[in-house]
N, C-alpha and C. Protein backbone atom coordinates (compact mmCIF):
# COMPACT_ATOMS: atom_id res chain seq x y z
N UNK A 1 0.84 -1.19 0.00
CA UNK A 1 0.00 0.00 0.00
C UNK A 1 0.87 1.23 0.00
N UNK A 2 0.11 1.99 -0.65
CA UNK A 2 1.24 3.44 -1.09
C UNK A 2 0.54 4.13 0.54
N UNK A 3 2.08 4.82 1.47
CA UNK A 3 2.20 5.93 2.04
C UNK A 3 2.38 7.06 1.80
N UNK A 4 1.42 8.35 1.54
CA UNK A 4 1.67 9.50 1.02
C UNK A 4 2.43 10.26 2.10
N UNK A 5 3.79 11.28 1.82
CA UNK A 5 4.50 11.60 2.18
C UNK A 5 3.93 13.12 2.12
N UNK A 6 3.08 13.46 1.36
CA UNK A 6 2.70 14.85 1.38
C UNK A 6 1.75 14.97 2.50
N UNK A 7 1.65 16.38 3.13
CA UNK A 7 1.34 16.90 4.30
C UNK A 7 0.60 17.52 3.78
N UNK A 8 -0.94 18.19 4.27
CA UNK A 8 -1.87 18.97 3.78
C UNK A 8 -2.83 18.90 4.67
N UNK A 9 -3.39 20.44 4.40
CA UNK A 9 -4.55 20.74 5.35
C UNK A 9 -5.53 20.30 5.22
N UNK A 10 -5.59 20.01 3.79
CA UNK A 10 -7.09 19.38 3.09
C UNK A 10 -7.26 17.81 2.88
N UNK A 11 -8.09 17.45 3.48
CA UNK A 11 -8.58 15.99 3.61
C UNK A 11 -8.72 15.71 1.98
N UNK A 12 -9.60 16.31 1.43
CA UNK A 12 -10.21 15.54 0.35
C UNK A 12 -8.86 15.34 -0.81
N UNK A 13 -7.27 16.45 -0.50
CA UNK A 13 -7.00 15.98 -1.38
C UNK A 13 -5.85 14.46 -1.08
N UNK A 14 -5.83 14.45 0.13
CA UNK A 14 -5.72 12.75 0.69
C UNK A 14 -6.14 11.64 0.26
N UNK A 15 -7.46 11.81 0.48
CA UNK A 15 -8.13 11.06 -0.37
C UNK A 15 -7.78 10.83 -1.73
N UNK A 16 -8.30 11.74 -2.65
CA UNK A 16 -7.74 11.57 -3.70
C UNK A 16 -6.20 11.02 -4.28
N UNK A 17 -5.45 11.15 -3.15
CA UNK A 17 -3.91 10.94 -3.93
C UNK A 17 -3.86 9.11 -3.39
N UNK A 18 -4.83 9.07 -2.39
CA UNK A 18 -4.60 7.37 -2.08
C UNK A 18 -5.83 6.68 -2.71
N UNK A 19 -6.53 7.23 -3.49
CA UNK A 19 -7.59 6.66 -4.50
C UNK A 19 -6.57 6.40 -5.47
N UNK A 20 -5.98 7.30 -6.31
CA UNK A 20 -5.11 7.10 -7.11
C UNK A 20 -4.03 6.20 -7.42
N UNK A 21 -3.44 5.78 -5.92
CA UNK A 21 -2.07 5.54 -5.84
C UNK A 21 -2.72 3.69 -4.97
N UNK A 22 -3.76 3.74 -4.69
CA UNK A 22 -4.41 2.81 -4.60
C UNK A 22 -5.45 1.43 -5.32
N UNK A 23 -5.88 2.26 -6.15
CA UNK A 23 -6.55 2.01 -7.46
C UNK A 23 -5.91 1.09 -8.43
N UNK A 24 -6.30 -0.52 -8.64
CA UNK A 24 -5.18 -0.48 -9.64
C UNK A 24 -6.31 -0.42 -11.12
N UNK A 25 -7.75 -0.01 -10.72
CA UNK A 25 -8.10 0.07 -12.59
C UNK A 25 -7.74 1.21 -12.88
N UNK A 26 -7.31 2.36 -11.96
CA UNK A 26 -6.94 3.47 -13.12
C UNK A 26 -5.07 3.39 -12.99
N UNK A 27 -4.83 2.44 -13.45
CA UNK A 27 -3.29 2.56 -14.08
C UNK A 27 -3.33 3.14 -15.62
N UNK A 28 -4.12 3.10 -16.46
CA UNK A 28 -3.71 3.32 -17.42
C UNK A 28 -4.28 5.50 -17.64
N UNK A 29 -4.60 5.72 -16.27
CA UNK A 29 -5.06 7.23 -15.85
C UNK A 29 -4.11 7.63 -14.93
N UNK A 30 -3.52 7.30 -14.49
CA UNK A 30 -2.51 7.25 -13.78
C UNK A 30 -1.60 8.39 -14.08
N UNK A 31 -1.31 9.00 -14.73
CA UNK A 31 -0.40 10.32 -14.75
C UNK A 31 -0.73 11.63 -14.57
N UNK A 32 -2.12 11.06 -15.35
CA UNK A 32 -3.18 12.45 -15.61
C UNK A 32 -3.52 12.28 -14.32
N UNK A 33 -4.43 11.52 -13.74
CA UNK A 33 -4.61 11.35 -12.55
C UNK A 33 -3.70 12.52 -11.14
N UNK A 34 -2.56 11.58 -11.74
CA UNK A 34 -1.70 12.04 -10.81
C UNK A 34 -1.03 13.84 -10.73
N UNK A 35 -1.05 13.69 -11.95
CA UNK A 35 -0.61 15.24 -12.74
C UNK A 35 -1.74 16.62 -12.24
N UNK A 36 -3.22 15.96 -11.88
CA UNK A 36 -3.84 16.52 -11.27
C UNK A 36 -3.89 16.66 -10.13
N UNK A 37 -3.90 15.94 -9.54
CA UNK A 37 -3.88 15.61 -8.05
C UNK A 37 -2.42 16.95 -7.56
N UNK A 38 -1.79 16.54 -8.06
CA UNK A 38 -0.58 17.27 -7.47
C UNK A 38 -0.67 18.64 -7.68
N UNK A 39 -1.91 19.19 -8.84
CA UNK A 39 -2.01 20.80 -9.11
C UNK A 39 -3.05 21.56 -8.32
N UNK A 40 -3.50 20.35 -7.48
CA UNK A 40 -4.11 21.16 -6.69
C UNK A 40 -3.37 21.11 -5.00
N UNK A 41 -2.37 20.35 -4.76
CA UNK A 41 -1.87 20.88 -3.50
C UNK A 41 -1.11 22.04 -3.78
N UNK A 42 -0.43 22.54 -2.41
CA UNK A 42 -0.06 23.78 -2.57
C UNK A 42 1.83 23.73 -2.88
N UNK A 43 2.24 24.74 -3.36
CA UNK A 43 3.85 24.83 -3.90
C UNK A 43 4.39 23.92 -2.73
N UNK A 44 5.33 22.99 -3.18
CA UNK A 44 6.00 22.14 -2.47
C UNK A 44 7.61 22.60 -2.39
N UNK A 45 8.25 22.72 -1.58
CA UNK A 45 9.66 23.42 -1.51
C UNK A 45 10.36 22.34 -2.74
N UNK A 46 11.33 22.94 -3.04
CA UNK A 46 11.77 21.37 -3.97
C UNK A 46 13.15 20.99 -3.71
N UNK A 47 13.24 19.28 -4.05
CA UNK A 47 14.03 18.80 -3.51
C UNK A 47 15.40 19.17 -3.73
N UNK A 48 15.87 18.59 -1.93
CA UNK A 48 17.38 18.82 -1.32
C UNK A 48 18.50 18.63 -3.01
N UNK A 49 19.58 19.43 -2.99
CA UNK A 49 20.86 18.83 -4.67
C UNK A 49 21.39 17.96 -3.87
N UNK A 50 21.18 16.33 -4.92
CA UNK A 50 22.08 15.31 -4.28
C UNK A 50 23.50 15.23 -3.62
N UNK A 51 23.82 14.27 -2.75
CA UNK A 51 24.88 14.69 -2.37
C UNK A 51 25.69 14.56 -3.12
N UNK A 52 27.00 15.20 -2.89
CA UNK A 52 28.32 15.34 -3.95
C UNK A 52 28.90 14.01 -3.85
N UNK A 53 29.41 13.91 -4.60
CA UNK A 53 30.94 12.68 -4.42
C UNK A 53 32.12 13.10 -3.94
N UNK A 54 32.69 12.29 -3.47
CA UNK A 54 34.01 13.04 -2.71
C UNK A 54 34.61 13.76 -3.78
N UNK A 55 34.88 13.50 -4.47
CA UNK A 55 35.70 13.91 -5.32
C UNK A 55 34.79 15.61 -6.12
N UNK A 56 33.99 15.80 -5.93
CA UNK A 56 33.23 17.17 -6.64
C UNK A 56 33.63 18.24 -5.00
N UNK A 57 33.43 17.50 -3.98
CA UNK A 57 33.76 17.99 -2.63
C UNK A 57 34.95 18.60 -2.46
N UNK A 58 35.94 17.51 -2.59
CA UNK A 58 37.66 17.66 -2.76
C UNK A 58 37.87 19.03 -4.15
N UNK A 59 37.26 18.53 -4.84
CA UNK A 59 37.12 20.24 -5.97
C UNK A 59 37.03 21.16 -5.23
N UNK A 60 35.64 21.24 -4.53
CA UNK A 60 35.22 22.64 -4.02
C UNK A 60 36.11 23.24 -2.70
N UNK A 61 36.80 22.30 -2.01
CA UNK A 61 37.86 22.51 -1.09
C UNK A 61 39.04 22.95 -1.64
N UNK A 62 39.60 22.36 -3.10
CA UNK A 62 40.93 22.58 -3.05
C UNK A 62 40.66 24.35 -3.53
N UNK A 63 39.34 24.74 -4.30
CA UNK A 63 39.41 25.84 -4.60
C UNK A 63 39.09 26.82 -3.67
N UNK A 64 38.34 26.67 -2.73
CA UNK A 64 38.14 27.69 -1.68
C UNK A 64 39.10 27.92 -0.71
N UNK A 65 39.81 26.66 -0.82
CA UNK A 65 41.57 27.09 0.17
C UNK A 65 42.52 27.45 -0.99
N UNK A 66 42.36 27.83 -1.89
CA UNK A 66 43.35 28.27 -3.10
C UNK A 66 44.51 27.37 -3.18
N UNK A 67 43.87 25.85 -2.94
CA UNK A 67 45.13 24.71 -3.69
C UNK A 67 44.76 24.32 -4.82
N UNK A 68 45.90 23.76 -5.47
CA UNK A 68 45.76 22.74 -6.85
C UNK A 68 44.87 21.63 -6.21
N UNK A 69 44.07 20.67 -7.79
CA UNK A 69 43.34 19.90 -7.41
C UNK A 69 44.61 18.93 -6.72
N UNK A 70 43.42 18.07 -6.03
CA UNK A 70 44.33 17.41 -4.86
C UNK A 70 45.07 17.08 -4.24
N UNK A 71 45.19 18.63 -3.70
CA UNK A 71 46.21 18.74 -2.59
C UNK A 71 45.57 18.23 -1.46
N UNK A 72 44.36 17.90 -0.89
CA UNK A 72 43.92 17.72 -0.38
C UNK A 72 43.14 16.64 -0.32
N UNK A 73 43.54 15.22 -0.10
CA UNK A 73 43.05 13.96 -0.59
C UNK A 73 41.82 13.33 -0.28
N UNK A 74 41.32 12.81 -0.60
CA UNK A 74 40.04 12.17 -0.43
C UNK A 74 40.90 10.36 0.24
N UNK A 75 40.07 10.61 1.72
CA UNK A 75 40.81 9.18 2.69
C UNK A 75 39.56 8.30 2.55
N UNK A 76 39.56 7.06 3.18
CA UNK A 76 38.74 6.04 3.34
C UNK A 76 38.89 5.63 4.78
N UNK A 77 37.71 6.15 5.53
CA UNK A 77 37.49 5.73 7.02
C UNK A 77 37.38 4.48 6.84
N UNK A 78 37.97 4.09 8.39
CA UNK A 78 37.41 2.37 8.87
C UNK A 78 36.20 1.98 7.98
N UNK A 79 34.98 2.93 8.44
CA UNK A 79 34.28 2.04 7.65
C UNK A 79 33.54 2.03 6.48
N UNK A 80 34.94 2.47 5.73
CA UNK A 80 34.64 2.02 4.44
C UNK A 80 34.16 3.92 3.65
N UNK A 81 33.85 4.66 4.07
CA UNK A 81 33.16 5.83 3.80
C UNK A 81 34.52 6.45 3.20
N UNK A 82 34.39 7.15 1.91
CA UNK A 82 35.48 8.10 1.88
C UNK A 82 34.85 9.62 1.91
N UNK A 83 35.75 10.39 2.21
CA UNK A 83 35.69 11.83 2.57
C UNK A 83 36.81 12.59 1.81
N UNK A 84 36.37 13.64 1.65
CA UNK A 84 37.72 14.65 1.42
C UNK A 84 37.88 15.44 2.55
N UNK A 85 39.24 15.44 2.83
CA UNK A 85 40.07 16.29 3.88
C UNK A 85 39.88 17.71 3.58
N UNK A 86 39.79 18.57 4.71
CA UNK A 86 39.81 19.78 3.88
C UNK A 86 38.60 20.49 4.51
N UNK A 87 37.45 19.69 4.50
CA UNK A 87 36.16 19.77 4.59
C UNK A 87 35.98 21.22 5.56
N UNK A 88 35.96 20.97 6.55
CA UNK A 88 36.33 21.39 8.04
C UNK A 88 37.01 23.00 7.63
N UNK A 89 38.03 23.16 7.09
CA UNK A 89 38.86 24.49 6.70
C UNK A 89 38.22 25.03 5.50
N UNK A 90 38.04 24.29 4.66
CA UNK A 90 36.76 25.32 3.72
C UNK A 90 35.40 25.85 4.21
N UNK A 91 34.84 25.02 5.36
CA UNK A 91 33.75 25.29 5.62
C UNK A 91 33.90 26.90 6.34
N UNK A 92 34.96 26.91 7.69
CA UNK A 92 35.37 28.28 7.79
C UNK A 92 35.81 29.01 6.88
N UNK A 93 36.26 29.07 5.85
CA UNK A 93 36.72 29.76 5.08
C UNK A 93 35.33 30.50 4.31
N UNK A 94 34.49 29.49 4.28
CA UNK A 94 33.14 29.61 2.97
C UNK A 94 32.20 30.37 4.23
N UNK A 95 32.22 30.20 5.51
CA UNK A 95 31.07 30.95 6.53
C UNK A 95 31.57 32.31 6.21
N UNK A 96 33.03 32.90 6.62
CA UNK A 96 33.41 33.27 6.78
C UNK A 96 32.98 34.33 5.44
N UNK A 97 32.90 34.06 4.75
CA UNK A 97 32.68 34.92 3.22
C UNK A 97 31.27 34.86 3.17
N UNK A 98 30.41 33.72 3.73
CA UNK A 98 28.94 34.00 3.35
C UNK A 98 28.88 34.77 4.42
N UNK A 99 29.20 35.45 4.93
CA UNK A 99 28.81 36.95 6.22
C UNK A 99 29.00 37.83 5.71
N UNK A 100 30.11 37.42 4.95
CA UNK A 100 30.76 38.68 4.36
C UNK A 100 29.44 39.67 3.00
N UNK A 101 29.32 38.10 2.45
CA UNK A 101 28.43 38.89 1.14
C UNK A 101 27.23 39.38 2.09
N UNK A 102 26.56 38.35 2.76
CA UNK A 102 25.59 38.68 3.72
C UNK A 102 25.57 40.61 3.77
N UNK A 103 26.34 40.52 4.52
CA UNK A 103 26.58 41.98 5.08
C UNK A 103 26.72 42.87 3.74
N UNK A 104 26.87 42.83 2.78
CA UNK A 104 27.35 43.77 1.58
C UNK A 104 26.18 43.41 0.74
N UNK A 105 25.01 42.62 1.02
CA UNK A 105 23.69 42.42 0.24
C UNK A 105 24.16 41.59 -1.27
N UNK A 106 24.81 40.77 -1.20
CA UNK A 106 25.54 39.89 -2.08
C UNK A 106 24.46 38.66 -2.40
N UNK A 107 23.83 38.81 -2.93
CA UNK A 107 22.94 37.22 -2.97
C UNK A 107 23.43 36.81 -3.87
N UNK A 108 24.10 36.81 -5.03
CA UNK A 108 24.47 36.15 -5.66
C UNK A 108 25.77 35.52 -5.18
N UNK A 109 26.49 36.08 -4.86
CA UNK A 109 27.77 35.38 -4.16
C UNK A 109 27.41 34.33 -2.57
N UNK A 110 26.33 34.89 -1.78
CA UNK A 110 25.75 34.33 -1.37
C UNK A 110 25.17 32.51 -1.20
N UNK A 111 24.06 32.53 -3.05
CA UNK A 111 23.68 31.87 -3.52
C UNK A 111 25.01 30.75 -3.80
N UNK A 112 25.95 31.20 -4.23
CA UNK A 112 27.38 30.41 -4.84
C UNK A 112 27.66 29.76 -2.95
N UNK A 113 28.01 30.34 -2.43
CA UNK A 113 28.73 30.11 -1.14
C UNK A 113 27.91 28.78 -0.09
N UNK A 114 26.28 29.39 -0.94
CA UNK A 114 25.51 28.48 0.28
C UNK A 114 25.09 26.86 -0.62
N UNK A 115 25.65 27.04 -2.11
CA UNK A 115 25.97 25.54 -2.61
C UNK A 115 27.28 24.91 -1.94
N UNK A 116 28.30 25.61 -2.04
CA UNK A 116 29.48 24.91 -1.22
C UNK A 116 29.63 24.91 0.29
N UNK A 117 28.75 25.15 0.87
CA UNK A 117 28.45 24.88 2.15
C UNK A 117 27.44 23.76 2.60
N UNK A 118 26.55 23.96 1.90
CA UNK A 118 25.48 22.54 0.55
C UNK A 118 25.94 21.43 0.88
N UNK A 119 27.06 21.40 0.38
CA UNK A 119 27.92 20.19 0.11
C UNK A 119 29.06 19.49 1.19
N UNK A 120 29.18 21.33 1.39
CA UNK A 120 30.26 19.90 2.89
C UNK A 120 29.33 19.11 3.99
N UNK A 121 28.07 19.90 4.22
CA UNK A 121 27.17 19.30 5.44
C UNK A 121 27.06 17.59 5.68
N UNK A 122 26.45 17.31 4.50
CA UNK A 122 26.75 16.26 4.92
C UNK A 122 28.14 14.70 5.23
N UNK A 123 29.22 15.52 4.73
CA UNK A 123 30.42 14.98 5.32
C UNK A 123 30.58 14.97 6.36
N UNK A 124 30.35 16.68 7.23
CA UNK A 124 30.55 16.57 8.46
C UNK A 124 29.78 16.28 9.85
N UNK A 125 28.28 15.55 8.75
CA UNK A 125 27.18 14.86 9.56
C UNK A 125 27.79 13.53 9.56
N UNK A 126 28.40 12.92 8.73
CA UNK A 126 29.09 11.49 8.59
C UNK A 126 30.21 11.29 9.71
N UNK A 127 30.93 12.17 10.04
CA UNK A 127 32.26 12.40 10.82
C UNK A 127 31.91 12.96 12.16
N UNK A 128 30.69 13.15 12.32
CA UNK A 128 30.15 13.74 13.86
C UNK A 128 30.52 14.80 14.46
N UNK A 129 30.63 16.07 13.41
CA UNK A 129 30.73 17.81 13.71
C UNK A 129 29.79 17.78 14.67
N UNK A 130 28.08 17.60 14.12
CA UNK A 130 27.26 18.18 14.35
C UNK A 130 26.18 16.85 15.67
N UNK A 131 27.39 16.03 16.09
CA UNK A 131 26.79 15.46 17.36
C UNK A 131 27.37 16.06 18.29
N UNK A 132 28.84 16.72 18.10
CA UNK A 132 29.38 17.76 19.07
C UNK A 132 29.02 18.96 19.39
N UNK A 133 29.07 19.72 17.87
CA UNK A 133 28.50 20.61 18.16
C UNK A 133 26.57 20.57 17.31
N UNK A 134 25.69 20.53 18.09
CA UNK A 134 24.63 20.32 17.72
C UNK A 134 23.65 21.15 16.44
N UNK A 135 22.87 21.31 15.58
CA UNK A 135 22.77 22.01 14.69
C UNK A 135 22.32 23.05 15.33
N UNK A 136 21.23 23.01 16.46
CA UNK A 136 20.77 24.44 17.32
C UNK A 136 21.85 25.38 17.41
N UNK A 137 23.26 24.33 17.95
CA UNK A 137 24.48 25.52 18.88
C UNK A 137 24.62 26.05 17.04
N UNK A 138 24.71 25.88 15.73
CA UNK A 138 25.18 26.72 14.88
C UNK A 138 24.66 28.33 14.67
N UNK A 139 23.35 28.26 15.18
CA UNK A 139 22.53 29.46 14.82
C UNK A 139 23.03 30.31 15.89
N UNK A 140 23.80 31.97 15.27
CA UNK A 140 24.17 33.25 15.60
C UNK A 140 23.46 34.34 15.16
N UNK A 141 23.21 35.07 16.09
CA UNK A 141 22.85 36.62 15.68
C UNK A 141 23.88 37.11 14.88
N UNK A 142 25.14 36.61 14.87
CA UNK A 142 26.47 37.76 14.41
C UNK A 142 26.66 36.87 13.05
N UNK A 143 26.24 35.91 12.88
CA UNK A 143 26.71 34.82 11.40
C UNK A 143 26.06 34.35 10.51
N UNK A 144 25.39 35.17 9.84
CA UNK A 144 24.54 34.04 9.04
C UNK A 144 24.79 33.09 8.16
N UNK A 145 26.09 32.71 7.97
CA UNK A 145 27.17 31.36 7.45
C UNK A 145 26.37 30.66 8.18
N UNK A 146 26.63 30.62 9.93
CA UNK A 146 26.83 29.60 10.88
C UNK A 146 25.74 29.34 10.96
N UNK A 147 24.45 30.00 10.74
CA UNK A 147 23.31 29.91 11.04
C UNK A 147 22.79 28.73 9.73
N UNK A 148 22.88 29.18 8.62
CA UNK A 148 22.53 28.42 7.51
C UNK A 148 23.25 27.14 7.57
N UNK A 149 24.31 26.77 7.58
CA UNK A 149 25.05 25.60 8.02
C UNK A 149 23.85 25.13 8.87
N UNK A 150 24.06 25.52 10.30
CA UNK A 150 22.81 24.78 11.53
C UNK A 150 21.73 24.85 10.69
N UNK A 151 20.95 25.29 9.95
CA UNK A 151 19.70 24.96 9.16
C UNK A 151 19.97 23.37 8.51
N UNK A 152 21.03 23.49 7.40
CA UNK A 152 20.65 22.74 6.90
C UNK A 152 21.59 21.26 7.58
N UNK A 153 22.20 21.38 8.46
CA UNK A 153 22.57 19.80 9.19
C UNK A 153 20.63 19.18 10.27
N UNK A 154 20.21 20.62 10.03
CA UNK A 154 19.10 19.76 11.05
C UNK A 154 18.13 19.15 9.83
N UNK A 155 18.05 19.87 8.41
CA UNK A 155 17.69 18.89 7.16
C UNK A 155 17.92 17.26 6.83
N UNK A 156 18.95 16.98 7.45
CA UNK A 156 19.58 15.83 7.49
C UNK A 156 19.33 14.87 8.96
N UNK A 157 18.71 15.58 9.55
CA UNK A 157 18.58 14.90 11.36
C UNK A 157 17.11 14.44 11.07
């Protein structure tokens, strides 16, 4: 049996999406069906950018610490997980500049900064940054790097 994952105020369109997704004579209505159903809930945020590979990671590190590509290696933990090194010192480096544009009304540089910040999160949810320091302790009045970081590790919790 299909579990709908969408949240809504409105009953009837519940119904409808588990009539649909329940139903097997309308398979061959099934898109339209569905194509409707979905135009009447309301704008859905859209989905999280997959995670990186180490190696697109190890990119975005060697360039935000101004090294050649891999200077900064991509290791293989015990178990089995690889990471790029680095992670940790770009991430200060990248808060450190998303305040910066912050403060100078930079959204576009902004926008750039808060993809490569994007991307280290969940490395340093893998490596246990953010069981030490918790995603709540990231959020500052003085940072909005640190703050967005703590947003999006609690995306991942």
């Amino acid at each position: 049996m299909y579990e709908s994952s969408i949240s809504t105020s409105l009953p009837l369109e519940n119904h409808l999406l588990d009539a649909i997704y329940t139903t097997s004579s309308l398979t061959p209505l099934f898109n339209t069906h569905t194509f409707f159903a979905q135009s009447l809930l309301p704008a859905m945020a859209p989905e999280p950018s997959p995670e990186p590979t180490p190696e697109s990671l190890q990119a975005i590190n060697s360039k935000t610490l101004g090294t050649s590509a891999g200077a900064f290696p991509v290791v293989t933990l015990p178990s089995g997980e690889r990471i790029p090194t680095g992670t940790v010192g770009a991430l200060l480096v990248n808060v450190r500049a998303y305040d910066a544009a912050a403060a100078t009304g930079d959204a576009a540089a902004q926008d750039t900064l808060s993809e490569a910040l994007r991307a280290a999160v969940p490395v340093l949810h893998k490596v246990g940054l953010f069981a030490l320091f918790a995603p709540e302790e990231w959020a500052s009045d003085k940072s909005p790097g640190r703050s967005l970081v703590g947003e999006m590790a609690k995306e991942l919790n």
